[in-house]
N, C-alpha and C. Protein backbone atom coordinates (compact mmCIF):
# COMPACT_ATOMS: atom_id res chain seq x y z
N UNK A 1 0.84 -1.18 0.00
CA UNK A 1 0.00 0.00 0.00
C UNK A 1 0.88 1.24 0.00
N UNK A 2 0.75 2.23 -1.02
CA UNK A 2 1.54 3.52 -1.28
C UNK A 2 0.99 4.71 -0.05
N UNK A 3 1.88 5.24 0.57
CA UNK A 3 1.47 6.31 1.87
C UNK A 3 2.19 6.90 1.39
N UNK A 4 1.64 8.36 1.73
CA UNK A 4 3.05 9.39 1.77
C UNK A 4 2.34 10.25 3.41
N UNK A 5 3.30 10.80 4.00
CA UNK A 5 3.36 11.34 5.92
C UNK A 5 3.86 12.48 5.37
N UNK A 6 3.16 13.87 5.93
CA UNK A 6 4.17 14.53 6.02
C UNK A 6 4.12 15.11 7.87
N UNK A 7 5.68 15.28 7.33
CA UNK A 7 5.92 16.29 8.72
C UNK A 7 6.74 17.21 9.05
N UNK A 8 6.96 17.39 9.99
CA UNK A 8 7.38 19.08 10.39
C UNK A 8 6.77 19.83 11.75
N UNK A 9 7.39 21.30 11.56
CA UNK A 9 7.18 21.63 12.57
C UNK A 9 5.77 22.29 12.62
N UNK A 10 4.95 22.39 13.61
CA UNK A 10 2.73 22.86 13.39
C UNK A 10 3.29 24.56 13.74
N UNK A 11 4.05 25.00 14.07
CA UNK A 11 4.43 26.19 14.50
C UNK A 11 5.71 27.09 14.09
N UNK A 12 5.48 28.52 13.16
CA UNK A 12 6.81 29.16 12.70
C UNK A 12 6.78 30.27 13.03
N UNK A 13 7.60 30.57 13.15
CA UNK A 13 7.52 32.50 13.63
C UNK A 13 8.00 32.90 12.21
N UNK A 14 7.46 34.36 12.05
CA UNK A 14 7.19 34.77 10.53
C UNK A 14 8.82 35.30 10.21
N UNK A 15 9.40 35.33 9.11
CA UNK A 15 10.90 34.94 8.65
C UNK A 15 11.57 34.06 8.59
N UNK A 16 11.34 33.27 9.16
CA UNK A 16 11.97 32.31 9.59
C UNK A 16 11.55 31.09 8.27
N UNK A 17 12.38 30.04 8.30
CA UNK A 17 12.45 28.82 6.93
C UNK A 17 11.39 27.72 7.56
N UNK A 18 10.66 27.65 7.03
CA UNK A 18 9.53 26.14 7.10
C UNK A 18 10.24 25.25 6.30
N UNK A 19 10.63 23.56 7.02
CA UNK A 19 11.11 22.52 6.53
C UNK A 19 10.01 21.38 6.68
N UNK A 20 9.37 21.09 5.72
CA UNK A 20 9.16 19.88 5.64
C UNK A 20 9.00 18.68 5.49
N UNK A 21 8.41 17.56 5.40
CA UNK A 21 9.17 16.45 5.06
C UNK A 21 8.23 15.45 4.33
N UNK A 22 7.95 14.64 3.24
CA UNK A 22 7.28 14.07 2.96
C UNK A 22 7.47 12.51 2.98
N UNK A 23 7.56 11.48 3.62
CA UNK A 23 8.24 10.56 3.21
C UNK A 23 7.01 9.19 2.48
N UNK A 24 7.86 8.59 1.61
CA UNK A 24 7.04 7.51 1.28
C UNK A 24 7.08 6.03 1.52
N UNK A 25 6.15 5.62 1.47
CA UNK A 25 6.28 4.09 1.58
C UNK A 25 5.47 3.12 0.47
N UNK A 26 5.78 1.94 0.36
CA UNK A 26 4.94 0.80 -0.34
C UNK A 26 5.41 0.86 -1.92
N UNK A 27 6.30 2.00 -1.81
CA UNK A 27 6.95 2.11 -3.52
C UNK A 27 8.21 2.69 -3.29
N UNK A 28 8.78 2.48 -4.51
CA UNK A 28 10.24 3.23 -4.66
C UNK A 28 10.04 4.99 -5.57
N UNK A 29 11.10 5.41 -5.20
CA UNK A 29 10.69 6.83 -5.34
C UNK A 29 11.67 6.80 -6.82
N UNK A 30 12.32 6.13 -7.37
CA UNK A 30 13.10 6.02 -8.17
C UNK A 30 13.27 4.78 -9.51
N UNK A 31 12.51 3.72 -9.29
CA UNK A 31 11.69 2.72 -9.98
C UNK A 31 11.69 2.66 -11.39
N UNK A 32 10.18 4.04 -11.23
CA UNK A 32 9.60 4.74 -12.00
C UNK A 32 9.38 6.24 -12.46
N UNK A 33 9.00 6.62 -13.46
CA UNK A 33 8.73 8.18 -13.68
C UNK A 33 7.52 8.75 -12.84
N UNK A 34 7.76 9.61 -11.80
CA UNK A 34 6.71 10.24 -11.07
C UNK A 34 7.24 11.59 -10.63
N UNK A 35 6.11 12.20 -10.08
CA UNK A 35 6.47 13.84 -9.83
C UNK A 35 5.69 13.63 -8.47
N UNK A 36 6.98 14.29 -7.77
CA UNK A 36 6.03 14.52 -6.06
C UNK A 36 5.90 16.06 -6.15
N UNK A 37 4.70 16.25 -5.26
CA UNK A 37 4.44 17.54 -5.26
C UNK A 37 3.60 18.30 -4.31
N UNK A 38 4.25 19.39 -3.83
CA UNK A 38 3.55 19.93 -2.19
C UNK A 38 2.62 21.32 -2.76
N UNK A 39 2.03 20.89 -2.30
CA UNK A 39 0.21 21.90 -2.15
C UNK A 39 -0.30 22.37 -0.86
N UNK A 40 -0.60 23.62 -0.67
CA UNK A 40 -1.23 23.54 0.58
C UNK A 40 -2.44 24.95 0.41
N UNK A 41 -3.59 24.86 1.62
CA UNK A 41 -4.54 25.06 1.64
C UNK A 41 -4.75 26.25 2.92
N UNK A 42 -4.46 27.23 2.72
CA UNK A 42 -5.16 28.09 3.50
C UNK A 42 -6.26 27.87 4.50
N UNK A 43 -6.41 27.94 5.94
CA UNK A 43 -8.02 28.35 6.23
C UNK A 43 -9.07 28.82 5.20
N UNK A 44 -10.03 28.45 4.87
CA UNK A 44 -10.84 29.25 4.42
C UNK A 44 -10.64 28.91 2.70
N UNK A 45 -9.72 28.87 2.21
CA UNK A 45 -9.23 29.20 1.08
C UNK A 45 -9.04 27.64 -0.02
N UNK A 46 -8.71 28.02 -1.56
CA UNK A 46 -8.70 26.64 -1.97
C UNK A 46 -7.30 26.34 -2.11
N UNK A 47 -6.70 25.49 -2.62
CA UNK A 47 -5.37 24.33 -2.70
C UNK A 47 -4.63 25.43 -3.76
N UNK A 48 -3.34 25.59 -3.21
CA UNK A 48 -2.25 26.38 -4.00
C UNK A 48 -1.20 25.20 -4.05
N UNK A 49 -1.04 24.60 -5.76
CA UNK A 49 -0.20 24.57 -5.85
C UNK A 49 1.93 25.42 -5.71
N UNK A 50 2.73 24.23 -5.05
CA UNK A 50 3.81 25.31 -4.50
C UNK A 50 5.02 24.87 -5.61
N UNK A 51 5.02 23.43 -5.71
CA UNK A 51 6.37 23.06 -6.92
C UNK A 51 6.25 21.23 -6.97
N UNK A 52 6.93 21.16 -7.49
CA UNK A 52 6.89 20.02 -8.27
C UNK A 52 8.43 19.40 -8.29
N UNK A 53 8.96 17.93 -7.78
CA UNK A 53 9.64 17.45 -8.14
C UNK A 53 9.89 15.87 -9.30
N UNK A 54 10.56 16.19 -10.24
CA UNK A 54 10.28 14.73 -11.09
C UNK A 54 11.12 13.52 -10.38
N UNK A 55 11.29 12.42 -10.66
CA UNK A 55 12.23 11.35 -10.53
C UNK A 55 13.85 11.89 -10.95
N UNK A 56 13.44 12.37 -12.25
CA UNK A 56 15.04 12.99 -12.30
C UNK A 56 15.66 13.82 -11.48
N UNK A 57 14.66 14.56 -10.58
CA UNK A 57 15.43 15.71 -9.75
C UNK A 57 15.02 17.40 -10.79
N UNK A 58 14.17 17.31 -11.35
CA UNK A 58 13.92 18.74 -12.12
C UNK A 58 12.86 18.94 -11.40
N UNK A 59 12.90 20.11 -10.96
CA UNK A 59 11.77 20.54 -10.28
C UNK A 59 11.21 22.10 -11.15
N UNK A 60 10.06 22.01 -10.39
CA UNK A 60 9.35 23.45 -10.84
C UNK A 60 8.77 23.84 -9.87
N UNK A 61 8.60 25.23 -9.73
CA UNK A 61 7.88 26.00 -8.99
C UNK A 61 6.57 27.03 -9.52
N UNK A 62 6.03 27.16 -8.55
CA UNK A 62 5.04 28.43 -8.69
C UNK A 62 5.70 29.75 -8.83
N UNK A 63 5.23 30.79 -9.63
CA UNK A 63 5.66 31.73 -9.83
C UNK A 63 5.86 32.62 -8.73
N UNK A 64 5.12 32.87 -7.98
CA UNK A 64 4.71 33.46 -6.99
C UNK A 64 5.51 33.07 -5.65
N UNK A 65 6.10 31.62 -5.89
CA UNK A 65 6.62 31.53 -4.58
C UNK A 65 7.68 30.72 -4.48
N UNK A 66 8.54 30.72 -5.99
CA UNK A 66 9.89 30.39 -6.82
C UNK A 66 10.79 30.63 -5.86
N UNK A 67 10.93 32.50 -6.00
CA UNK A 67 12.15 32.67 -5.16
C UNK A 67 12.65 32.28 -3.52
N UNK A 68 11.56 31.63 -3.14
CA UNK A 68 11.73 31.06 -1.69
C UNK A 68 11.37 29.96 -1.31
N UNK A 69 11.65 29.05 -2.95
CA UNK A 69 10.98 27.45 -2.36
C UNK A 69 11.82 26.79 -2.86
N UNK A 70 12.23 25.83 -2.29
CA UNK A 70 13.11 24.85 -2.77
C UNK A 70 12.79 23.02 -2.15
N UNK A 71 12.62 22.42 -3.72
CA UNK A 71 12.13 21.33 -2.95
C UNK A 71 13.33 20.06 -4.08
N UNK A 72 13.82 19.17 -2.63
CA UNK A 72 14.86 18.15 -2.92
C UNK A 72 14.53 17.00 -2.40
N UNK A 73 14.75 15.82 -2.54
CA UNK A 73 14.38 14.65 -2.64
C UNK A 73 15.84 13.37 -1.89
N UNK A 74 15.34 12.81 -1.06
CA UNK A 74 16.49 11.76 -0.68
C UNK A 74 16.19 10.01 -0.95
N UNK A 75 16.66 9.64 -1.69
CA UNK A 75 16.20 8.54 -2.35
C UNK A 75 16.87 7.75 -1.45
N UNK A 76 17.37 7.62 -0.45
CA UNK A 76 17.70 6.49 0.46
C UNK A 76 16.68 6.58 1.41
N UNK A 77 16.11 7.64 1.86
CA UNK A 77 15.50 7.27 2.46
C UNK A 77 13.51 8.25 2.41
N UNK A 78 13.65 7.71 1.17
CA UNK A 78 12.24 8.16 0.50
C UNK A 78 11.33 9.10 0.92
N UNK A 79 12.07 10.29 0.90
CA UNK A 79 11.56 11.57 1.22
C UNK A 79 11.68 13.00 0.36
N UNK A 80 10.75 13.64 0.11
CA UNK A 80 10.66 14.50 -0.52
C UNK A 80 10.66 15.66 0.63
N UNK A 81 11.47 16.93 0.68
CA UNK A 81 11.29 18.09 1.76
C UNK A 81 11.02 19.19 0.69
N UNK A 82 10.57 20.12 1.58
CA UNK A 82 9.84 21.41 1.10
C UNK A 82 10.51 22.71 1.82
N UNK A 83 11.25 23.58 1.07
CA UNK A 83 11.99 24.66 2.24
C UNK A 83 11.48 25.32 1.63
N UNK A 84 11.45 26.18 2.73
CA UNK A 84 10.15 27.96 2.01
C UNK A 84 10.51 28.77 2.99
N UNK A 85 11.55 29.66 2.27
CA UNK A 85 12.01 30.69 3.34
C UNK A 85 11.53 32.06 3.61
N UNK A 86 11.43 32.77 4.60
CA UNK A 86 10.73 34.32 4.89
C UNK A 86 9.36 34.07 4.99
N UNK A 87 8.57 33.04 5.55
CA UNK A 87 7.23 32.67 5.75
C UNK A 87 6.59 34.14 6.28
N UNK A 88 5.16 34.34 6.36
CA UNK A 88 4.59 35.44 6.69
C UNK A 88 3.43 34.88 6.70
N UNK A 89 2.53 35.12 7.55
CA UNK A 89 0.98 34.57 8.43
C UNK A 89 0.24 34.01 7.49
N UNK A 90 0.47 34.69 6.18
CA UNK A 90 -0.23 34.29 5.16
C UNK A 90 0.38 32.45 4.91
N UNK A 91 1.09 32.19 5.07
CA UNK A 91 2.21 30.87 5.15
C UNK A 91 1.14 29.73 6.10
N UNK A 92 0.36 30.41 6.94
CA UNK A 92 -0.76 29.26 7.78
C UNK A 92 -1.51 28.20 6.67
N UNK A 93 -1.15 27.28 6.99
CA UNK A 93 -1.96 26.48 6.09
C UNK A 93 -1.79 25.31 6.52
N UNK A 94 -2.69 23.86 5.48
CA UNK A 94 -2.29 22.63 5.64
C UNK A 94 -1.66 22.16 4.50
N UNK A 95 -0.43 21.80 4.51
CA UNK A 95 0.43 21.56 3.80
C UNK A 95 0.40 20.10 3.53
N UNK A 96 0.40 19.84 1.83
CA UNK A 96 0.30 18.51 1.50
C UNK A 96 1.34 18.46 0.23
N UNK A 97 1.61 16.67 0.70
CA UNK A 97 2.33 16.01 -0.67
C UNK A 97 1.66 15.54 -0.91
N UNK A 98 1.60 15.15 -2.65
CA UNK A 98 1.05 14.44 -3.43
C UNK A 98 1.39 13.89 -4.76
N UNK A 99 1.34 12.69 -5.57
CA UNK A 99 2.09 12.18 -6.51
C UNK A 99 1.22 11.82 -7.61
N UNK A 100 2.05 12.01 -8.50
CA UNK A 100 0.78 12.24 -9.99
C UNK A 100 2.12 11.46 -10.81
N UNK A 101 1.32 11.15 -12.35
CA UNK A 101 2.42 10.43 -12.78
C UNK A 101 2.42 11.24 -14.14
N UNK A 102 1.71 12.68 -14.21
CA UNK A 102 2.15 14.02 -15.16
C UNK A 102 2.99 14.86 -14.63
N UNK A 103 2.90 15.76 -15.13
CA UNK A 103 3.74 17.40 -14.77
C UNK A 103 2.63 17.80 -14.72
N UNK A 104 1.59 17.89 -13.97
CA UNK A 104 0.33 19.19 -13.58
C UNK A 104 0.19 20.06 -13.21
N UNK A 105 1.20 20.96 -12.29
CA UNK A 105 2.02 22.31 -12.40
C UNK A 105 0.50 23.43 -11.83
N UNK A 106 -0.02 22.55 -11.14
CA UNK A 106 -1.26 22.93 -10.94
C UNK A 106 -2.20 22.17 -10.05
N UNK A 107 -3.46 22.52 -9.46
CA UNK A 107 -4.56 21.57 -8.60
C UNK A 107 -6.15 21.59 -9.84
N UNK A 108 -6.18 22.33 -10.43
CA UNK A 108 -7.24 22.20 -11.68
C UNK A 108 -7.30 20.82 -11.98
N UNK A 109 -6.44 19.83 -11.84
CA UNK A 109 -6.70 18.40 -12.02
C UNK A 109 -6.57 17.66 -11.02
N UNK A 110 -7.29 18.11 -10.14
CA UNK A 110 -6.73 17.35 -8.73
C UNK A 110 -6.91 15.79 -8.97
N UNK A 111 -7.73 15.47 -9.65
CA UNK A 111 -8.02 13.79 -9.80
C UNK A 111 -6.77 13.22 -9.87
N UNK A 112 -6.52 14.05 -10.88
CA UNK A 112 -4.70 13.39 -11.28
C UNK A 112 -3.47 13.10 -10.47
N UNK A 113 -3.47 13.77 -9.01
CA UNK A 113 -3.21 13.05 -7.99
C UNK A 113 -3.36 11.75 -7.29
N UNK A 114 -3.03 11.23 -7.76
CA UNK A 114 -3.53 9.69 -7.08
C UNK A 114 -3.30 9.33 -5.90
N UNK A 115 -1.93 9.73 -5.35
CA UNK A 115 -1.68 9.61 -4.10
C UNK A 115 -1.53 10.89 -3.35
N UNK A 116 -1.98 11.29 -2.13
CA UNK A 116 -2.08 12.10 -1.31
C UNK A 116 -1.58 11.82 0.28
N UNK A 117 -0.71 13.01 0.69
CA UNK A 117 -0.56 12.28 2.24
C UNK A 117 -1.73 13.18 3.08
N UNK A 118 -1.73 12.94 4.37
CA UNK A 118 -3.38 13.16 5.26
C UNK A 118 -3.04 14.77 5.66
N UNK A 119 -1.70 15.56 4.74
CA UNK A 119 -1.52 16.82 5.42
C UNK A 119 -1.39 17.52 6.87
N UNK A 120 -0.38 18.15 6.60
CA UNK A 120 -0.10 19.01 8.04
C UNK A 120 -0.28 20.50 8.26
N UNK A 121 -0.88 20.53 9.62
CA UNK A 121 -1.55 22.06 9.65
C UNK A 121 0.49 22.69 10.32
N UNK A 122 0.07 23.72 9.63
CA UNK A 122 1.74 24.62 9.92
C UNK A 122 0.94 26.16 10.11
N UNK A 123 1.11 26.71 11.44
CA UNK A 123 0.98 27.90 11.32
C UNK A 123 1.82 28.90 12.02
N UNK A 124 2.01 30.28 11.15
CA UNK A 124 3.22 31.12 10.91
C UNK A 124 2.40 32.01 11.99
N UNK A 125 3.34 32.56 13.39
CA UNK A 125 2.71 33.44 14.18
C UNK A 125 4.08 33.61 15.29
N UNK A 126 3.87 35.17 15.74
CA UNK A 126 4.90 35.28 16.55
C UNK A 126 4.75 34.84 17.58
């Protein structure tokens, strides 16, 4: 059975770098061609895609939130992390991985996610 967990810290003070962690199980992260990819959801609000990593290690980002995201992958021990630096309140959300076997660069196809982890609430406050 394919899981993905994420985790991290539920609490950031605003500037400061949010690390988080996605790890997987029941598959290999390297096998096959797949794209992991972290999304997260505001209170209130709908699913913002944040970036995208492939099997090869090419990643993409959102325009909007490029210059302070960086997401890398450890194939020993099947985890995808998410760094997002200079967070600001607006940064509160529930933060999710999820694995698609396109480049969807986007949540307009959410179906196309097949696998999803159960998300983590992270919120940015002094």
């Amino acid at each position: 059975q394919v899981q993905l967990q994420e985790s991290g810290p539920g609490l950031v003070k605003p500037s400061q770098t949010l690390s988080l962690t996605c790890t997987v199980s029941g598959m290999s992260i390297t096998a096959n061609w797949d794209y992991w990819t972290w999304i997260r959801q505001p209170p209130g609000k709908g699913l913002e895609w944040m970036g995208t990593i492939a099997t090869s290690g090419s990643t993409y980002y959102s325009p909007s939130l490029k210059s302070r995201t960086s997401i890398f992958r450890d194939t020993s021990s099947k985890q995808i992390t998410l760094q997002l630096s200079s967070v600001t309140p607006e940064g509160t959300a529930v933060y999710y991985c999820a694995r698609s076997k396109e480049l969807l660069q986007g949540v307009n196809e959410g179906a196309l996610y097949d696998y999803w982890g159960q998300g983590t609430q992270v919120n940015v406050a002094s």
